[in-house]
Protein backbone atom coordinates (compact mmCIF):
# COMPACT_ATOMS: atom_id res chain seq x y z
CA UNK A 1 136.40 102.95 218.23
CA UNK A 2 133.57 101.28 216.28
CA UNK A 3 133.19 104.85 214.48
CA UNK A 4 137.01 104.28 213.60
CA UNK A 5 136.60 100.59 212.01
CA UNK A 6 133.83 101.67 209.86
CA UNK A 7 134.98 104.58 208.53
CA UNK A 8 138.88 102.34 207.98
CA UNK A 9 136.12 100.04 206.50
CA UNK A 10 134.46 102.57 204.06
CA UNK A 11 137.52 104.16 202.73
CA UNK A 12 138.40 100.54 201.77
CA UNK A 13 135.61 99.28 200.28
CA UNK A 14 133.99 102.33 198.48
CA UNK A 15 133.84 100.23 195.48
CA UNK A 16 131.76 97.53 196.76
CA UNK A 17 128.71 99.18 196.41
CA UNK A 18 128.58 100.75 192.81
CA UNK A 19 130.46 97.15 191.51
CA UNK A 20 127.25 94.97 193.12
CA UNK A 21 124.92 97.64 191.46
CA UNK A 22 127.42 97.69 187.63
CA UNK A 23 127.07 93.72 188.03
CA UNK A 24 123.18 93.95 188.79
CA UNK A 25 122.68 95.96 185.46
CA UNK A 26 125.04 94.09 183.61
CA UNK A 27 122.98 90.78 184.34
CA UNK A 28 119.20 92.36 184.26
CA UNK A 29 116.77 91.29 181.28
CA UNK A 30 116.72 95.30 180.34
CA UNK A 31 120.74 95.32 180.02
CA UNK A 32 120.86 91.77 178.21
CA UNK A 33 117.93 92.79 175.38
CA UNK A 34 119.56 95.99 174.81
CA UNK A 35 122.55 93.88 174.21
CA UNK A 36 120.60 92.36 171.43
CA UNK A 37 118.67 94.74 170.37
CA UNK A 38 122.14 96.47 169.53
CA UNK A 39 123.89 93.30 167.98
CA UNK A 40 120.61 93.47 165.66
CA UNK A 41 121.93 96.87 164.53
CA UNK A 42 125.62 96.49 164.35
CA UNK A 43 124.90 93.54 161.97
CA UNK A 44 122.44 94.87 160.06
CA UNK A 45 124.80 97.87 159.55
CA UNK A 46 127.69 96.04 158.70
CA UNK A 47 126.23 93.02 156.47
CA UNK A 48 123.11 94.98 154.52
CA UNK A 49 123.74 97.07 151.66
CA UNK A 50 121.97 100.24 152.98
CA UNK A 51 121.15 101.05 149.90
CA UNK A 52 119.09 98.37 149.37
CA UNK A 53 117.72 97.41 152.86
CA UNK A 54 116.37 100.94 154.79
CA UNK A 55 116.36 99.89 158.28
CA UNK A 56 114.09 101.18 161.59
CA UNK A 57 114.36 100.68 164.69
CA UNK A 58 112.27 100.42 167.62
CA UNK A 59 108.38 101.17 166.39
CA UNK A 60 105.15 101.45 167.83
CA UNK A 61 102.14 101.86 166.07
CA UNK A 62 98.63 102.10 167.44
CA UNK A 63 96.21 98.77 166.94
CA UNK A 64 92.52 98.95 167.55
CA UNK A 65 93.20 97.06 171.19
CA UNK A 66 96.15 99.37 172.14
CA UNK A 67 99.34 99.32 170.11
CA UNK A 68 102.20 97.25 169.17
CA UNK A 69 105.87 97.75 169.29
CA UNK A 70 108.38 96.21 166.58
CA UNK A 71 111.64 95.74 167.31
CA UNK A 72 113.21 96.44 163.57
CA UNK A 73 111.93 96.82 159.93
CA UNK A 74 113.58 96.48 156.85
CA UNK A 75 112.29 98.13 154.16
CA UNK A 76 113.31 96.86 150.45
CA UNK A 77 112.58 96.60 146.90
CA UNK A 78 112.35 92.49 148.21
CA UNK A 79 109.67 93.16 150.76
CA UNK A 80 109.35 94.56 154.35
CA UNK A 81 110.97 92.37 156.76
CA UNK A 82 110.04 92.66 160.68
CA UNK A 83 112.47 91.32 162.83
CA UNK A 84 111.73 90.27 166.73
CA UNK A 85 114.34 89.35 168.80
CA UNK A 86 114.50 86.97 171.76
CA UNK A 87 117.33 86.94 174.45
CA UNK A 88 117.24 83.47 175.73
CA UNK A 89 119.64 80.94 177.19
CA UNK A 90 119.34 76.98 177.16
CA UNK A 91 117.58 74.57 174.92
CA UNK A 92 114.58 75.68 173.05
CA UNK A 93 111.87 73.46 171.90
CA UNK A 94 109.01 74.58 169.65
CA UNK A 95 106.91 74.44 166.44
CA UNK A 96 105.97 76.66 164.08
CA UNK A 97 102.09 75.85 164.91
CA UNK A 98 102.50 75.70 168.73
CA UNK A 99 101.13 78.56 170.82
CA UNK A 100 103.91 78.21 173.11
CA UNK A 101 107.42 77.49 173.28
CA UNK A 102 109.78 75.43 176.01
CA UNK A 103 113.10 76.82 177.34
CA UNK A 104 115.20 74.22 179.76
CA UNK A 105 118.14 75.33 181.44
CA UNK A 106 119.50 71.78 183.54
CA UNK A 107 116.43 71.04 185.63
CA UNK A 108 114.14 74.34 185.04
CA UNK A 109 111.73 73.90 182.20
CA UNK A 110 109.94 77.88 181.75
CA UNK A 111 107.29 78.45 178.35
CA UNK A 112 106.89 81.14 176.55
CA UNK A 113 104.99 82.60 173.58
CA UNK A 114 105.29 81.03 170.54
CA UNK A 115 107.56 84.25 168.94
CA UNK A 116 105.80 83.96 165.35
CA UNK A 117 102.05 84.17 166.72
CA UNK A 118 103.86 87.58 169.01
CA UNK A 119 105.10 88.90 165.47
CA UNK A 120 102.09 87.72 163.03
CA UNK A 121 100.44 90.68 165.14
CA UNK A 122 103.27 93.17 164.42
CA UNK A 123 102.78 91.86 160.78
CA UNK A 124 99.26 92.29 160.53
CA UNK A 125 99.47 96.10 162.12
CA UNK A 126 101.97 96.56 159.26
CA UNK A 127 99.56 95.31 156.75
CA UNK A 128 96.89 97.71 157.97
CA UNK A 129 99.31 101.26 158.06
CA UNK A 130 101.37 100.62 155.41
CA UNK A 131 98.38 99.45 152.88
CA UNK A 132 100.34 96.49 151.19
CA UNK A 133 99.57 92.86 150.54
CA UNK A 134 100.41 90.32 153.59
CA UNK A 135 102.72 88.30 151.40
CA UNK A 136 105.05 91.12 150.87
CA UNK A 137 105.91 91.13 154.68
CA UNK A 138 108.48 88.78 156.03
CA UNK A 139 108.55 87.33 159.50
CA UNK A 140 112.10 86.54 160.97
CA UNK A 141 112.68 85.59 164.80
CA UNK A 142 116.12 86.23 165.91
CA UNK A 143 117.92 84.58 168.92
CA UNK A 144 120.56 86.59 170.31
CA UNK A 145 121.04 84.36 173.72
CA UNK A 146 123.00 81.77 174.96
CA UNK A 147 120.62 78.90 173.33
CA UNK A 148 119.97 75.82 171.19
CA UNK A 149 117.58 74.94 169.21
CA UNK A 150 116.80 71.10 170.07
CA UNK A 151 113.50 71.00 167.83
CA UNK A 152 113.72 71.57 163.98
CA UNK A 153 112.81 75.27 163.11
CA UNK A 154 111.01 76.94 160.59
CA UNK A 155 113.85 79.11 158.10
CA UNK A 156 112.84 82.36 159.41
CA UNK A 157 113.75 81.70 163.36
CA UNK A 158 117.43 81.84 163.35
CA UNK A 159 120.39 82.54 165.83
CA UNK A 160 122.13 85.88 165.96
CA UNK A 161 123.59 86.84 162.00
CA UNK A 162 121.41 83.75 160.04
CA UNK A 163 118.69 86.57 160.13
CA UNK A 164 121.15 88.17 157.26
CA UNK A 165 121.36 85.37 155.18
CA UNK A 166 116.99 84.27 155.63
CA UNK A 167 116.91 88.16 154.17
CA UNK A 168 119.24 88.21 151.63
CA UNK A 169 117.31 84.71 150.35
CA UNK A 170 115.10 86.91 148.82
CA UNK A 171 115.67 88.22 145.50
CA UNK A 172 112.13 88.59 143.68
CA UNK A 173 111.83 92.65 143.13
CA UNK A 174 107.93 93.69 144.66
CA UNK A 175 108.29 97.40 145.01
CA UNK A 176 110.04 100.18 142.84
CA UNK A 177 112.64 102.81 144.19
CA UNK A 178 109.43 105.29 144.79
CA UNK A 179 107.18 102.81 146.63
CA UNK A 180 110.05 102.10 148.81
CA UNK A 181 110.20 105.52 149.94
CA UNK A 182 106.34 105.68 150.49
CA UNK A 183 106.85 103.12 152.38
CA UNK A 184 109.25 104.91 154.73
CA UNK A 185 107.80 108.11 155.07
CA UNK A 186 104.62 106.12 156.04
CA UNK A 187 106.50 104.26 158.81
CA UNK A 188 108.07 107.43 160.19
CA UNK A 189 104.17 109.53 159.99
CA UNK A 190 102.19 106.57 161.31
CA UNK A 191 104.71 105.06 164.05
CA UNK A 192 104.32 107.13 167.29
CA UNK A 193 107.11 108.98 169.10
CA UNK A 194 110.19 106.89 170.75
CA UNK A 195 110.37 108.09 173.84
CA UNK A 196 110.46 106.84 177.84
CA UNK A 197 106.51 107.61 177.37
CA UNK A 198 105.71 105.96 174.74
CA UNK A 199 107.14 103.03 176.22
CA UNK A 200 105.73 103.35 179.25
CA UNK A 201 102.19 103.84 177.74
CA UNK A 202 102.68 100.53 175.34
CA UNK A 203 102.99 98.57 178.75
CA UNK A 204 99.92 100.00 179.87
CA UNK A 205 98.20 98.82 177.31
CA UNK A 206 99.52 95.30 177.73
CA UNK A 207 98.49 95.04 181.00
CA UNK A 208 95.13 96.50 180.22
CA UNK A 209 94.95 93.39 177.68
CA UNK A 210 96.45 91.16 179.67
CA UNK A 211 93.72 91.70 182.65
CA UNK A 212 90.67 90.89 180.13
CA UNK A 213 92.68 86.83 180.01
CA UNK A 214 92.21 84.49 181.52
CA UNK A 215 95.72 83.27 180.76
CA UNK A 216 98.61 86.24 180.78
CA UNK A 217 101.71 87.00 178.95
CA UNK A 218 104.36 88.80 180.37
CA UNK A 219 103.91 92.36 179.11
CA UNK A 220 107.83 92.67 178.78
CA UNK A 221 109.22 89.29 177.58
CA UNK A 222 106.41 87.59 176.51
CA UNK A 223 106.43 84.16 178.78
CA UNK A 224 103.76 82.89 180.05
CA UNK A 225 102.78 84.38 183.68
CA UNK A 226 102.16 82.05 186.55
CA UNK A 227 99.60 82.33 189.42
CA UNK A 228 101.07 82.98 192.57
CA UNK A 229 100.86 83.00 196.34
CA UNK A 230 103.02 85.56 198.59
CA UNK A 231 104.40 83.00 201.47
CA UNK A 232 105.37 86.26 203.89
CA UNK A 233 105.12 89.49 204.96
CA UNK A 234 102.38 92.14 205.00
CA UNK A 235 100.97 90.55 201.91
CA UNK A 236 101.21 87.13 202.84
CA UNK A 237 98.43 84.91 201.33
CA UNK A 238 97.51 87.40 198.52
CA UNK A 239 97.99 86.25 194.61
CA UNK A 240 99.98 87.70 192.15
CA UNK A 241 100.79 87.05 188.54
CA UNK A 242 104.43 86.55 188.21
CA UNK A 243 106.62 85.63 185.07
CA UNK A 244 107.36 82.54 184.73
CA UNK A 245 110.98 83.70 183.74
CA UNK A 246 111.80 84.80 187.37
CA UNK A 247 114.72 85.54 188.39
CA UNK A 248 115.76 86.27 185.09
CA UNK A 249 112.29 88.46 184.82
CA UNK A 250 110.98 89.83 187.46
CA UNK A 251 107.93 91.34 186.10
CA UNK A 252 104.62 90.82 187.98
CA UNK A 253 100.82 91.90 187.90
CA UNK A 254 98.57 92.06 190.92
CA UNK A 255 95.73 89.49 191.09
């Protein structure tokens, strides 16, 4: 009889199961910065003459401490522009000087790292492969989330398409049609292969970094990691590192 109800029961409710684990996705940090990460390319493709702007996507280069992975670059006769994006919700309070930022959603106040310092490094590993003067690099910080700014921000953090118009602001010509195309091939020779190991090797490396501070990032959003205690189970009483983004990040390192 019971074998009878739960198999009425299954037959009815097959698509419980793969709908909780389609909503899970749908609402993970990995599924909600690919969102971005995608709205950075549909705009870019739409609103920037690719003629003039030569876009790429998703780089990692090798640094002296491990490497370093951009989100995009534009490459154009008005300067190389490195774009890192930032999928938060809430109000966000911060300053262009400030090594951290605030996000509040209602009564939970989380920090994270000041997203300029995170790209000055991307910059700077730029600077070193490509062979080209700081100032001709452009730092912009995009917002693709469900937030508000509630402090005044510098012109180059911006919400979802103002990125467009902070690039198109420029208009001062700084390289020639052939030094653009220098520039390129040296991005595609010098960045190292996209791929699941790649990725999975740039983590490494954060986590190797991370380990050697005394205060941690979050080797996949960037927050600030928080000191923690496990309250139960096997493990109860040992510390942990865990974002200070949970639940929305989940990411952890072992004490």
């Amino acid at each position: 009889m019971q074998a009878n109800i739960l198999s009425v029961f299954l037959e009815k409710l097959w698509w419980l199961l793969p709908a909780i684990i389609i909503v899970s996705i749908l609402k993970s940090p990995w599924f909600k910065g690919l969102i971005g990460e995608w709205l950075i390319k549909i705009s870019a493709n739409y609103l920037l003459d690719k003629t003039t702007y030569h876009a790429v996507h998703n780089v990692t280069l090798e640094t002296p401490d491990g490497t370093t992975q951009i989100d995009h670059i534009f490459i154009s006769k008005y300067g190389v522009f490195v774009v890192e994006t930032k999928n938060y919700a809430g109000w966000i309070f911060g300053g262009e000087n400030q090594p951290t930022w605030t996000q509040k959603i209602y009564k939970t106040t989380n920090k994270f790292q000041n997203p300029l310092r995170q790209n000055y490094k991307h910059l700077k590993a730029l600077e070193a492969a490509l062979d080209i003067p700081f100032e001709h690099l452009k730092s912009v910080i995009v917002f693709v989330g469900d937030s508000t700014f509630k402090t005044e921000m510098p012109p180059n953090v911006t919400y979802a398409g103002g990125y467009i118009r902070y690039i198109k602001s420029f208009n001062q010509r700084v390289f020639n049609d052939n030094q653009i195309q220098e520039l390129l091939n040296l991005v595609q020779t010098q960045r190292l292969k996209p791929s699941l190991r790649t990725n999975r090797e740039h983590v490494k490396n954060l986590e190797s970094r991370l380990e050697n501070k005394s205060s941690k990032t979050c080797p996949k959003c960037g927050s600030e990691m928080v000191l923690r205690t496990t309250k139960s189970g096997e493990n109860a009483g040992k510390q942990f590192w865990g974002c200070s983004q949970f639940p929305t990040c989940r990411s952890t390192l072992i004490n």
